[in-house]
Protein backbone atom coordinates (compact mmCIF):
# COMPACT_ATOMS: atom_id res chain seq x y z
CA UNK A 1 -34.27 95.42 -33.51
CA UNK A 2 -31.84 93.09 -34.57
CA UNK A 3 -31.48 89.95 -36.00
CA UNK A 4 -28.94 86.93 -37.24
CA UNK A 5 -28.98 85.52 -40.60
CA UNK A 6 -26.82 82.19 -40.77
CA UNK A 7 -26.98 79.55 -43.31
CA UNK A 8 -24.94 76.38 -44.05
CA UNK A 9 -24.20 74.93 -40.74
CA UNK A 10 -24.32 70.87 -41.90
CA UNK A 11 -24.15 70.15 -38.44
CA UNK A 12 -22.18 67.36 -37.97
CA UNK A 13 -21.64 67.13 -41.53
CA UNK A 14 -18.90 63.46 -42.00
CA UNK A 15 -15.71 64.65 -42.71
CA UNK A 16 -15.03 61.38 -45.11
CA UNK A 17 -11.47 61.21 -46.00
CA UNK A 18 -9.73 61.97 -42.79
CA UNK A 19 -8.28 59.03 -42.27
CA UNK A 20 -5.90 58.81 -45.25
CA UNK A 21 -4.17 61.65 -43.40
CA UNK A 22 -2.06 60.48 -40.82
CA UNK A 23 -1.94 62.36 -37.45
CA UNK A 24 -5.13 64.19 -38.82
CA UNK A 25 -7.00 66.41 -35.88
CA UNK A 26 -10.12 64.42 -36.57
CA UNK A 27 -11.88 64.85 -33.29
CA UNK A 28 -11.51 68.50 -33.32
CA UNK A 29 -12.38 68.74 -36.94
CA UNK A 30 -15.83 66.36 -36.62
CA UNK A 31 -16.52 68.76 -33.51
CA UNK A 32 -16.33 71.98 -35.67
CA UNK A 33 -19.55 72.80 -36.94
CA UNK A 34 -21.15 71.99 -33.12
CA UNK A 35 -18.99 74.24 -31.90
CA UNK A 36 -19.42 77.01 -34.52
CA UNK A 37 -23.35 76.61 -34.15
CA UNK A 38 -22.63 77.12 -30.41
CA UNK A 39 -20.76 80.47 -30.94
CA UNK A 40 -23.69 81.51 -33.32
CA UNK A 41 -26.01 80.59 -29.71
CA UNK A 42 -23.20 82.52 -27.56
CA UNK A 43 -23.38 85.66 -30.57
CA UNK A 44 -27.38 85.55 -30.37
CA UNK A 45 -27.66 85.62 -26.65
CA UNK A 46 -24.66 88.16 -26.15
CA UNK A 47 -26.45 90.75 -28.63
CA UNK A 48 -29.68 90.27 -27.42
CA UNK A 49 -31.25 89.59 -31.17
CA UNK A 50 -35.19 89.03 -31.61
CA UNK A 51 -34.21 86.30 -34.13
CA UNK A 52 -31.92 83.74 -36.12
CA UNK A 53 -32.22 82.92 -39.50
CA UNK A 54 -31.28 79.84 -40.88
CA UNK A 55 -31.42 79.91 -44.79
CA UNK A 56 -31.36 76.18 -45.25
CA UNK A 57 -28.78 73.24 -44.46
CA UNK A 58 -29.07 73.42 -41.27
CA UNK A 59 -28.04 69.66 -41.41
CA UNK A 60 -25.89 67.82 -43.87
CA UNK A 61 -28.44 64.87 -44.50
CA UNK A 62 -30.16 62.30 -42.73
CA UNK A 63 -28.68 62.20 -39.21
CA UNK A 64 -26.40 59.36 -38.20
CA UNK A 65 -28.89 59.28 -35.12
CA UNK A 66 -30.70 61.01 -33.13
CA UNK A 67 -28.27 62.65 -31.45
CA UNK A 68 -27.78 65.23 -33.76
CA UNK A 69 -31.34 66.28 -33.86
CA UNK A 70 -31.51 66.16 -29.71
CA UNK A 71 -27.92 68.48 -29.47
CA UNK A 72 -29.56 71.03 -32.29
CA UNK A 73 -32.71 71.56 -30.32
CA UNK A 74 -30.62 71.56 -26.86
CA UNK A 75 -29.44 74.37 -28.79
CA UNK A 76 -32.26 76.05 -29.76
CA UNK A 77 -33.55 76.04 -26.31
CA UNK A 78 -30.86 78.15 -25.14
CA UNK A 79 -32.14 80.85 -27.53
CA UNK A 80 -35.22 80.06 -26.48
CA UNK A 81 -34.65 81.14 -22.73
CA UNK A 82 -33.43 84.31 -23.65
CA UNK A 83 -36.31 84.97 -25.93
CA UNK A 84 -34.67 84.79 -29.23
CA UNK A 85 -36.91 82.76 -32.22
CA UNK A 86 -35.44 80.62 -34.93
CA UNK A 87 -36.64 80.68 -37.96
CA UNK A 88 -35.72 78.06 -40.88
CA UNK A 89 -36.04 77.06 -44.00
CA UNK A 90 -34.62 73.43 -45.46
CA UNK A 91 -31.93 73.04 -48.02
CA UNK A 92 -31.02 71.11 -50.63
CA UNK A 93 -29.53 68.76 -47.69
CA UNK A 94 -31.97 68.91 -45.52
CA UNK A 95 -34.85 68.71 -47.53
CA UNK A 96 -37.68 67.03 -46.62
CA UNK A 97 -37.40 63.82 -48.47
CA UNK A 98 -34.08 63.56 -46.65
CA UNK A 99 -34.54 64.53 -43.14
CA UNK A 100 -37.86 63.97 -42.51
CA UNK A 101 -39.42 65.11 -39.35
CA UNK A 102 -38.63 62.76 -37.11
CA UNK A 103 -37.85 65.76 -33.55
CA UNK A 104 -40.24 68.10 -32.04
CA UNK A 105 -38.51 71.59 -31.72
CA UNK A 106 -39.06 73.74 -29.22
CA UNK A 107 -41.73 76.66 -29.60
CA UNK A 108 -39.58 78.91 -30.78
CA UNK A 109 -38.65 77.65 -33.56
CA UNK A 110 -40.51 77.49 -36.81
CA UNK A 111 -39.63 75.88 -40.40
CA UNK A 112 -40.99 76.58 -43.33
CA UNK A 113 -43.57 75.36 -45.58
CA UNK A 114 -42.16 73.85 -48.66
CA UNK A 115 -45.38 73.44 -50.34
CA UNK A 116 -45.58 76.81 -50.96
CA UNK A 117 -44.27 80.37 -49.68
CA UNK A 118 -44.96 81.42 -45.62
CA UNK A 119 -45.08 84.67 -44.15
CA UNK A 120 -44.67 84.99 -40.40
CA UNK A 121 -45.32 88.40 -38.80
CA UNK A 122 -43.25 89.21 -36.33
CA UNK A 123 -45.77 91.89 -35.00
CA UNK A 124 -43.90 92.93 -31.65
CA UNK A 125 -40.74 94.12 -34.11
CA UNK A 126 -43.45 94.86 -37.37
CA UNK A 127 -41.32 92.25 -39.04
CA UNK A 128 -42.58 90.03 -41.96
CA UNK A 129 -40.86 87.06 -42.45
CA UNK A 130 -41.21 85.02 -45.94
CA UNK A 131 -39.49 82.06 -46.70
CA UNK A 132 -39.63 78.38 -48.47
CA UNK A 133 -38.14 75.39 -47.82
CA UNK A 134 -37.50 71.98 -50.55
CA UNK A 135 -39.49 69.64 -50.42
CA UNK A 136 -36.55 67.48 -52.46
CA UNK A 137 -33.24 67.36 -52.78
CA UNK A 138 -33.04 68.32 -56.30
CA UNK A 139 -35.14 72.00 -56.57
CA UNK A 140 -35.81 73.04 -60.28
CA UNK A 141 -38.27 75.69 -59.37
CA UNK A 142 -37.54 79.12 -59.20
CA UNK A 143 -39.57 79.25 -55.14
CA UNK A 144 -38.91 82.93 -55.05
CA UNK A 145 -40.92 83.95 -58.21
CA UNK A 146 -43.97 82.83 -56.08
CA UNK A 147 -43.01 84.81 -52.47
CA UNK A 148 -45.39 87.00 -52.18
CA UNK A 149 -45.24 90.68 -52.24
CA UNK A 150 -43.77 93.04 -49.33
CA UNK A 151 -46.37 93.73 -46.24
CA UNK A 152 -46.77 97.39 -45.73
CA UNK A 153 -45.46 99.20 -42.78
CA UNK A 154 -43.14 95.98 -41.82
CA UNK A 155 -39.39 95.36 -42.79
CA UNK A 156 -39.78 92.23 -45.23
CA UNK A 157 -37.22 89.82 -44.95
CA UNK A 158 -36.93 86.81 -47.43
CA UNK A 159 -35.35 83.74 -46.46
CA UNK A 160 -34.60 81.81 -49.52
CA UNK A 161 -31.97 78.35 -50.25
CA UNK A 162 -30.78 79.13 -53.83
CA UNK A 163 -27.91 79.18 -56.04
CA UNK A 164 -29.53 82.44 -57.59
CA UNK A 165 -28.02 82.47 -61.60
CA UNK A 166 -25.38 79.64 -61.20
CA UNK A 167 -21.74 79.17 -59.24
CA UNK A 168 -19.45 77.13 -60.78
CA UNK A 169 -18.73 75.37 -57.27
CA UNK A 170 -22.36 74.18 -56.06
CA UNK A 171 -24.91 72.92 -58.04
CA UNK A 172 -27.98 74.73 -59.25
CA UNK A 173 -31.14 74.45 -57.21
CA UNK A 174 -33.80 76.89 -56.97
CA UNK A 175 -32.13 79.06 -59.25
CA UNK A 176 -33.62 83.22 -60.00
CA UNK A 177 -32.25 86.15 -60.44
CA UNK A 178 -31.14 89.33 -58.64
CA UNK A 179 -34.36 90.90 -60.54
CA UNK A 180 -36.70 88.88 -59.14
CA UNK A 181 -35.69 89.01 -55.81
CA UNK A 182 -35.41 92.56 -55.89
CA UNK A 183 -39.31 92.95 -57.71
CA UNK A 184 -40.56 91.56 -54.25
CA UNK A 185 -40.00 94.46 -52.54
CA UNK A 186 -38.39 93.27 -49.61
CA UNK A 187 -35.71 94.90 -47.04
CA UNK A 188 -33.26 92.41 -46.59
CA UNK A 189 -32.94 88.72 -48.81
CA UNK A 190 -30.76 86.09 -46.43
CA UNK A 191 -29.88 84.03 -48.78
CA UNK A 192 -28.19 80.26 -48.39
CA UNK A 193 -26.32 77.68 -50.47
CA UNK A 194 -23.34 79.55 -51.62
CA UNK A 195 -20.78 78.76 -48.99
CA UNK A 196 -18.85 81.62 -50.01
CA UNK A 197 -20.12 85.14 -48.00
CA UNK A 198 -21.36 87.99 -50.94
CA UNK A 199 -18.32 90.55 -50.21
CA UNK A 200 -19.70 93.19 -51.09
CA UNK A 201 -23.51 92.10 -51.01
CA UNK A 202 -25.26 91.14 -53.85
CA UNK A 203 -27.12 94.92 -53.59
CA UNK A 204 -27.04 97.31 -50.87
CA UNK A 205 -30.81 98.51 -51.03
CA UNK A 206 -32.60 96.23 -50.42
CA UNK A 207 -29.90 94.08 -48.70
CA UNK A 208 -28.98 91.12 -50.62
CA UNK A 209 -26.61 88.57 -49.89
CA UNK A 210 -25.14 84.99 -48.88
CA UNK A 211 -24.03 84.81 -45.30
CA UNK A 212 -21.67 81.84 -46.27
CA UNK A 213 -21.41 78.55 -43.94
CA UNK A 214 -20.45 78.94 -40.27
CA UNK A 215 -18.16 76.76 -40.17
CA UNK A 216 -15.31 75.48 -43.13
CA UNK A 217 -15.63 71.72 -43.44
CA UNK A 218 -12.76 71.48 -45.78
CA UNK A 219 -9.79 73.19 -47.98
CA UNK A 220 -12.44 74.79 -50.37
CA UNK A 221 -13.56 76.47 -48.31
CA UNK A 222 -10.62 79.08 -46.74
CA UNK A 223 -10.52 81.96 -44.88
CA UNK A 224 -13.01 83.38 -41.81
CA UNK A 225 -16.45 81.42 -41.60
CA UNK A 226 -19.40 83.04 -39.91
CA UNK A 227 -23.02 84.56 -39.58
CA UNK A 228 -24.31 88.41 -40.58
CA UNK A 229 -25.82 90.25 -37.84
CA UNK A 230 -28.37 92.82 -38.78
CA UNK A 231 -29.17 96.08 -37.28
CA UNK A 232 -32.82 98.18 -38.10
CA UNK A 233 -34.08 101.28 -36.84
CA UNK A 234 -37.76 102.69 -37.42
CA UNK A 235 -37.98 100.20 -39.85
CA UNK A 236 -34.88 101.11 -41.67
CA UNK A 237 -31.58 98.71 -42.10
CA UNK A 238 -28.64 100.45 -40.07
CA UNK A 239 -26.10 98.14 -40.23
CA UNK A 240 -24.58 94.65 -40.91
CA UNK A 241 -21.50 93.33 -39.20
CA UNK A 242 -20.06 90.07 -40.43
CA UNK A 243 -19.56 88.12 -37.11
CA UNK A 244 -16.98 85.12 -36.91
CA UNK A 245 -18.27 81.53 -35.62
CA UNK A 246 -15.81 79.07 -37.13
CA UNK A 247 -13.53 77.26 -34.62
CA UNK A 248 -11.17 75.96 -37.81
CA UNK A 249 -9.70 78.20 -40.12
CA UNK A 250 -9.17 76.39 -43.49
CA UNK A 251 -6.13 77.84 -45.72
CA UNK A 252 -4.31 77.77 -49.01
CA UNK A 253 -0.42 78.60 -48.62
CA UNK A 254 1.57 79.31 -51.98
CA UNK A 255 4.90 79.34 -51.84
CA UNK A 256 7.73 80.02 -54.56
CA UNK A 257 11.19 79.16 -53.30
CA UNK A 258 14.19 81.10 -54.24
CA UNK A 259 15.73 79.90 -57.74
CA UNK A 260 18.86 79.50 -56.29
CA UNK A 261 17.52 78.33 -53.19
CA UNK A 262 17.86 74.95 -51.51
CA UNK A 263 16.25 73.50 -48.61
CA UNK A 264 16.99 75.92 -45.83
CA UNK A 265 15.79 78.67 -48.14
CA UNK A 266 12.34 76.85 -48.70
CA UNK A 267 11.45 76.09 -45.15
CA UNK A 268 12.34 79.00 -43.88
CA UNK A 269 9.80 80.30 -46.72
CA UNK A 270 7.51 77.28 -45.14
CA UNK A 271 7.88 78.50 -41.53
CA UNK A 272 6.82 81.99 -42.28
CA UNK A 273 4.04 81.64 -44.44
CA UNK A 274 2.57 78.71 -41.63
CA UNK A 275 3.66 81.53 -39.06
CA UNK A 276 1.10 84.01 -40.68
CA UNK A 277 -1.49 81.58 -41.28
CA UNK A 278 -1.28 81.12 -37.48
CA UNK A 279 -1.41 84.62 -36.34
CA UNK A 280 -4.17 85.57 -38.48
CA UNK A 281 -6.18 82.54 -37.10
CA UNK A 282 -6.38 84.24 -34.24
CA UNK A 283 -6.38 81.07 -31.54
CA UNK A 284 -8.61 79.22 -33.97
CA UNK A 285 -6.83 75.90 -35.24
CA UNK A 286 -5.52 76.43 -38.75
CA UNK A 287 -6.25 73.63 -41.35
CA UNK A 288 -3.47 74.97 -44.23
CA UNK A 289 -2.49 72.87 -47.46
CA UNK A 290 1.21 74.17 -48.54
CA UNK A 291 1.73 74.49 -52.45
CA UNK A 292 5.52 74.64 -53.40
CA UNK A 293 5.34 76.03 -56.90
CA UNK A 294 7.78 77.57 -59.74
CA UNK A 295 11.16 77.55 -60.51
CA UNK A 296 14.00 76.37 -58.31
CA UNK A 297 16.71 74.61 -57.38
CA UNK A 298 14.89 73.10 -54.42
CA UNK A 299 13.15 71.08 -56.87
CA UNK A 300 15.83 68.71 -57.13
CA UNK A 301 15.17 67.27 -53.96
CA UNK A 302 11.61 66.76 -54.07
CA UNK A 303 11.50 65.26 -57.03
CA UNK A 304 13.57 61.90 -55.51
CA UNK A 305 11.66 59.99 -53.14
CA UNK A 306 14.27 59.90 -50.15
CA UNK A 307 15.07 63.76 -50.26
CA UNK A 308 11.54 64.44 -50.92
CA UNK A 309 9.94 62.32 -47.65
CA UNK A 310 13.07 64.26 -45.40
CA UNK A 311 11.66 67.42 -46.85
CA UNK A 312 8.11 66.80 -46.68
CA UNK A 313 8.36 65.49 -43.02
CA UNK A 314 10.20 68.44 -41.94
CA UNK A 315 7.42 70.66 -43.34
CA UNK A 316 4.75 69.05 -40.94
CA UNK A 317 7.61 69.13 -38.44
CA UNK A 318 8.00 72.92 -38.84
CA UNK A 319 3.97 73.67 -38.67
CA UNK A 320 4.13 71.54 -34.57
CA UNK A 321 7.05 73.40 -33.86
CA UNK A 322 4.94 76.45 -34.70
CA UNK A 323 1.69 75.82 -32.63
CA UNK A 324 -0.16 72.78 -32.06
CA UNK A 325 -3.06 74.47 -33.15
CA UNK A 326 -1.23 74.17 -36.95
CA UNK A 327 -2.02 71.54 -39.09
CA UNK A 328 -0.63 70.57 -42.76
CA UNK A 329 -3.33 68.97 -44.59
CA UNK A 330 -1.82 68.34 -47.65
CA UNK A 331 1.57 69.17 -49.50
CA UNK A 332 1.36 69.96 -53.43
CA UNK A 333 4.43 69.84 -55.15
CA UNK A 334 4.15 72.18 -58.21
CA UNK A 335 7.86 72.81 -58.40
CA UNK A 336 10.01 72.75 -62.02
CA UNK A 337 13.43 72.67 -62.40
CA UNK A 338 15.13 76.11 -62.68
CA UNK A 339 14.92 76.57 -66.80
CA UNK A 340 13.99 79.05 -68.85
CA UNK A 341 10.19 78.14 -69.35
CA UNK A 342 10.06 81.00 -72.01
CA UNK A 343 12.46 78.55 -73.98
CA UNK A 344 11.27 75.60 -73.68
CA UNK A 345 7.67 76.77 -75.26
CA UNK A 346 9.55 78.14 -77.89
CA UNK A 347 11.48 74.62 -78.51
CA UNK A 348 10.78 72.92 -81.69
CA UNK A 349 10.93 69.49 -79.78
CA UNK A 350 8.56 67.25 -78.50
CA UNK A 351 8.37 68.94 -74.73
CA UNK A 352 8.13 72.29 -76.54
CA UNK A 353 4.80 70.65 -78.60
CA UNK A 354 3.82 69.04 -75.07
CA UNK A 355 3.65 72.40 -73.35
CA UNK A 356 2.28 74.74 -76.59
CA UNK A 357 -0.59 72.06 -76.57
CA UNK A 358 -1.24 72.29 -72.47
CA UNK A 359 -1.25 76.31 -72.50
CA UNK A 360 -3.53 76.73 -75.85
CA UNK A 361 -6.04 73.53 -73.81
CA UNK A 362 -6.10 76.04 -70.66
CA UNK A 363 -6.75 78.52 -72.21
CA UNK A 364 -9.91 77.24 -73.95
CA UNK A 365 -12.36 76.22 -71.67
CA UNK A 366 -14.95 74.70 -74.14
CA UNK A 367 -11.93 72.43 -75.20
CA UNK A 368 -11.45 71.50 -71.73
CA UNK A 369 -15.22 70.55 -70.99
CA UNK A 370 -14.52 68.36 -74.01
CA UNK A 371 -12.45 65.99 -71.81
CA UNK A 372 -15.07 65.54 -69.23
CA UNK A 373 -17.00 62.53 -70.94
CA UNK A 374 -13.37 60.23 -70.86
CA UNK A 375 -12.70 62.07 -67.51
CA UNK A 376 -15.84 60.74 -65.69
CA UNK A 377 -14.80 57.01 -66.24
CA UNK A 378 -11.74 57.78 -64.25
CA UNK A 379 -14.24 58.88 -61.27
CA UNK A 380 -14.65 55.92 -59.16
CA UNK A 381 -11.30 55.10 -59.38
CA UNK A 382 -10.07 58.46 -58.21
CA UNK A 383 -9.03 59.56 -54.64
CA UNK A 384 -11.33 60.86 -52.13
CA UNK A 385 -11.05 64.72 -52.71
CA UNK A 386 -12.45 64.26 -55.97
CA UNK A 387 -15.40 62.31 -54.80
CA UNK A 388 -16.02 65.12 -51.98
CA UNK A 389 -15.27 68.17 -54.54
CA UNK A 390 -17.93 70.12 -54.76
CA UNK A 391 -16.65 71.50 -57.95
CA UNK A 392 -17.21 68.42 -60.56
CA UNK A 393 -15.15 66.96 -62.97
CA UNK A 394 -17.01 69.48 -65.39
CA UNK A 395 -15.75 72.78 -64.13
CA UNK A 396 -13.35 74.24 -66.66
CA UNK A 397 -11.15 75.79 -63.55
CA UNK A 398 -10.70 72.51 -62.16
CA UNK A 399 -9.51 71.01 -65.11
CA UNK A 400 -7.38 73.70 -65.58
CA UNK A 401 -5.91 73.96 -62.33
CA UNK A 402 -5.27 69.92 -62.95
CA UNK A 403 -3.78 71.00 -66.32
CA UNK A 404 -1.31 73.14 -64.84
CA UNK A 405 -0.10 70.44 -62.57
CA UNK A 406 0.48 67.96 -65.05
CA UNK A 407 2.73 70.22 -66.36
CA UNK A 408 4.59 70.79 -63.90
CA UNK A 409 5.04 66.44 -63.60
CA UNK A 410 6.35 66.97 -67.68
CA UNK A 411 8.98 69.48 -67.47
CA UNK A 412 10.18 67.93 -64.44
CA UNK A 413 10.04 64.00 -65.67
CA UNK A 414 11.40 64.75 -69.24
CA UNK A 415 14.03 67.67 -68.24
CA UNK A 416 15.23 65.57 -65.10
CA UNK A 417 18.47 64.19 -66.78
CA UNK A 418 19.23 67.80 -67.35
CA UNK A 419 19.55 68.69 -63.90
């Protein structure tokens, strides 16, 4: 018996923001997470599974139109002629008060209860199938405290939408523990919400873990994107392959430039790291935000607008001259001028205060959360990717990360005359 736990799809999820990027793929991006639910159908069908799992978003919210609902179940009905059932429960973006059921599926597909906990037996495989949906967006209630125990002589598979003790990237909804999933008793717990895939599973025995989103939908979400496909024998789990179904590869290039270097030096640096991101894409487009960081003489030039747009615009020159199927979404500039950074902490002027202050602040996250209250009145008057960041203005990395940057921006605005 076998069987496909997937979770995360957002189908047809907006990709809001596009548009400030200019020459931005956005038909093939908006197509992404069709396509990737269609190589989950193609996986299925290929492998000849009993059935899917979806553990919640299946959709990103209340559908534009009914399209969306009528291409999901054209879907589903392709599993459904080769026998495979679907079996969902609803997310925190699908919930019920936000999509409400407005489609008939086809029969075989079932959803959850989110009233209370379901079991489905599965009686031809001696599978038991328990799961929950939300009935709201915002889940408080820890729904797997209330799944009922494992049914003897089947393998018990829990189907939950949770962000289980907490992730500092998603918010918290029907938050537990590893304990209580594991005092249920079940085989196998497909879990949803956390778009990142459990590497190495939560616990081997019984199987625990987040299958991750099939599809990346922006640069927070890097590397392969996909589905788990489970393998049991005489009731026993033999085996889980992650499977790949993303048709977009999101990445994060960093790239330190020779200190001596100039601009021939750095994009040649550029081409090969764009190179690699490329190969390892393996014919998937590659989404890939470049970070030119650290100490060098490059920095010169990209710290003056006319050098900087020549050197910028050969960067996204560089990625079409690689493959069309390469795309820079974004350039960060994180360079400093070559100096002695040691030095310049240990200066007894102002920049040497500046920068003592900005490590000892990074270093102290409960300082940093300090600065969220006069941070969140800067919100609505920030740029897209903040609105869209799933990590809030309240996560201590973030602000970090944002610390670091600024830094960069001082040593290179007050040691500029220098250079």
């Amino acid at each position: 018996m076998k069987f496909i736990h997937a979770a995360d799809l957002h189908i047809d999820s907006p990709l809001r923001g596009l548009a400030a990027y200019a020459g931005a793929p956005f038909e093939r991006l908006q197509g992404a997470t069709r396509q990737a639910l269609q190589n989950l159908v193609r996986v299925a069908v290929e492998q000849a599974v009993d059935f899917v799992v979806i553990a919640g978003d299946l959709f990103d919210g209340k559908w534009p139109d009914m399209q969306t609902g009528l291409w999901t179940a054209s879907q589903f009905r392709v599993l459904q002629r080769a026998g495979i059932r679907v079996y969902i429960v609803q997310g925190n973006h699908d919930a019920a008060s936000r999509v409400p059921a407005t489609l008939t599926w086809p029969d075989n597909v079932h959803v959850f209860a989110v009233d209370r906990p379901e079991t489905v037996l599965l009686d031809d495989c001696r599978v038991a199938l328990h799961g929950q949906g939300f009935a709201r967006e915002s889940e408080t209630q820890d729904l797997a405290s209330a799944y009922p125990a494992a049914v003897p002589g089947y393998f018990n598979v829990g189907i939950l939408h949770t962000s289980l003790t907490g992730h500092p990237e998603h918010d918290t909804y029907a938050a537990t523990s590893l304990d209580v999933l594991l005092q249920r008793g079940y085989d196998y717990w497909a879990l949803g919400h956390i778009h990142a895939r459990s590497v190495p599973p939560l616990s081997d025995r019984p199987f625990v873990a987040f299958a991750g989103n099939l599809q990346g939908r922006h640069v927070r979400e890097t590397g392969a994107k996909g589905c788990l496909l489970a393998s049991v024998e005489h009731g026993e789990l033999t085996d889980v392959t992650f499977v790949e179904t993303d048709v977009v590869r999101w990445q994060v290039v960093e790239i330190n430039p020779p200190l001596d270097g100039g601009r021939a030096e750095l994009l040649a640096a550029v081409r090969r790291a764009l190179s690699a991101c490329h190969a390892a894409a393996a014919g998937r487009m590659v989404a890939v935000r470049v970070v030119l960081q650290g100490a060098s003489a490059v920095h010169h030039d990209l710290v003056h607008e006319a050098s900087r747009a020549e050197v910028l615009a050969e960067i996204r020159n560089l990625a079409n001259d690689v493959s069309e199927d390469v795309w820079v979404e974004k350039i960060v500039l994180a360079t400093r001028p070559p100096l002695d950074l040691d030095e310049l902490l240990r200066g007894r002027d102002m920049l040497g205060e500046l920068l003592r202050c900005a490590r000892e602040l990074a270093g102290d996250p409960a300082r940093l959360i300090e600065l969220v209250e006069p941070l969140s009145t800067l919100r609505e008057k920030a740029a897209w990717e903040l609105h869209e960041s799933d990590a809030a203005v309240d996560d201590p990395r973030r602000l970090a990360d944002w610390l670091r940057q600024a830094e960069a921006l001082l040593i290179a605005r007050l040691t500029e005359d220098e250079a």
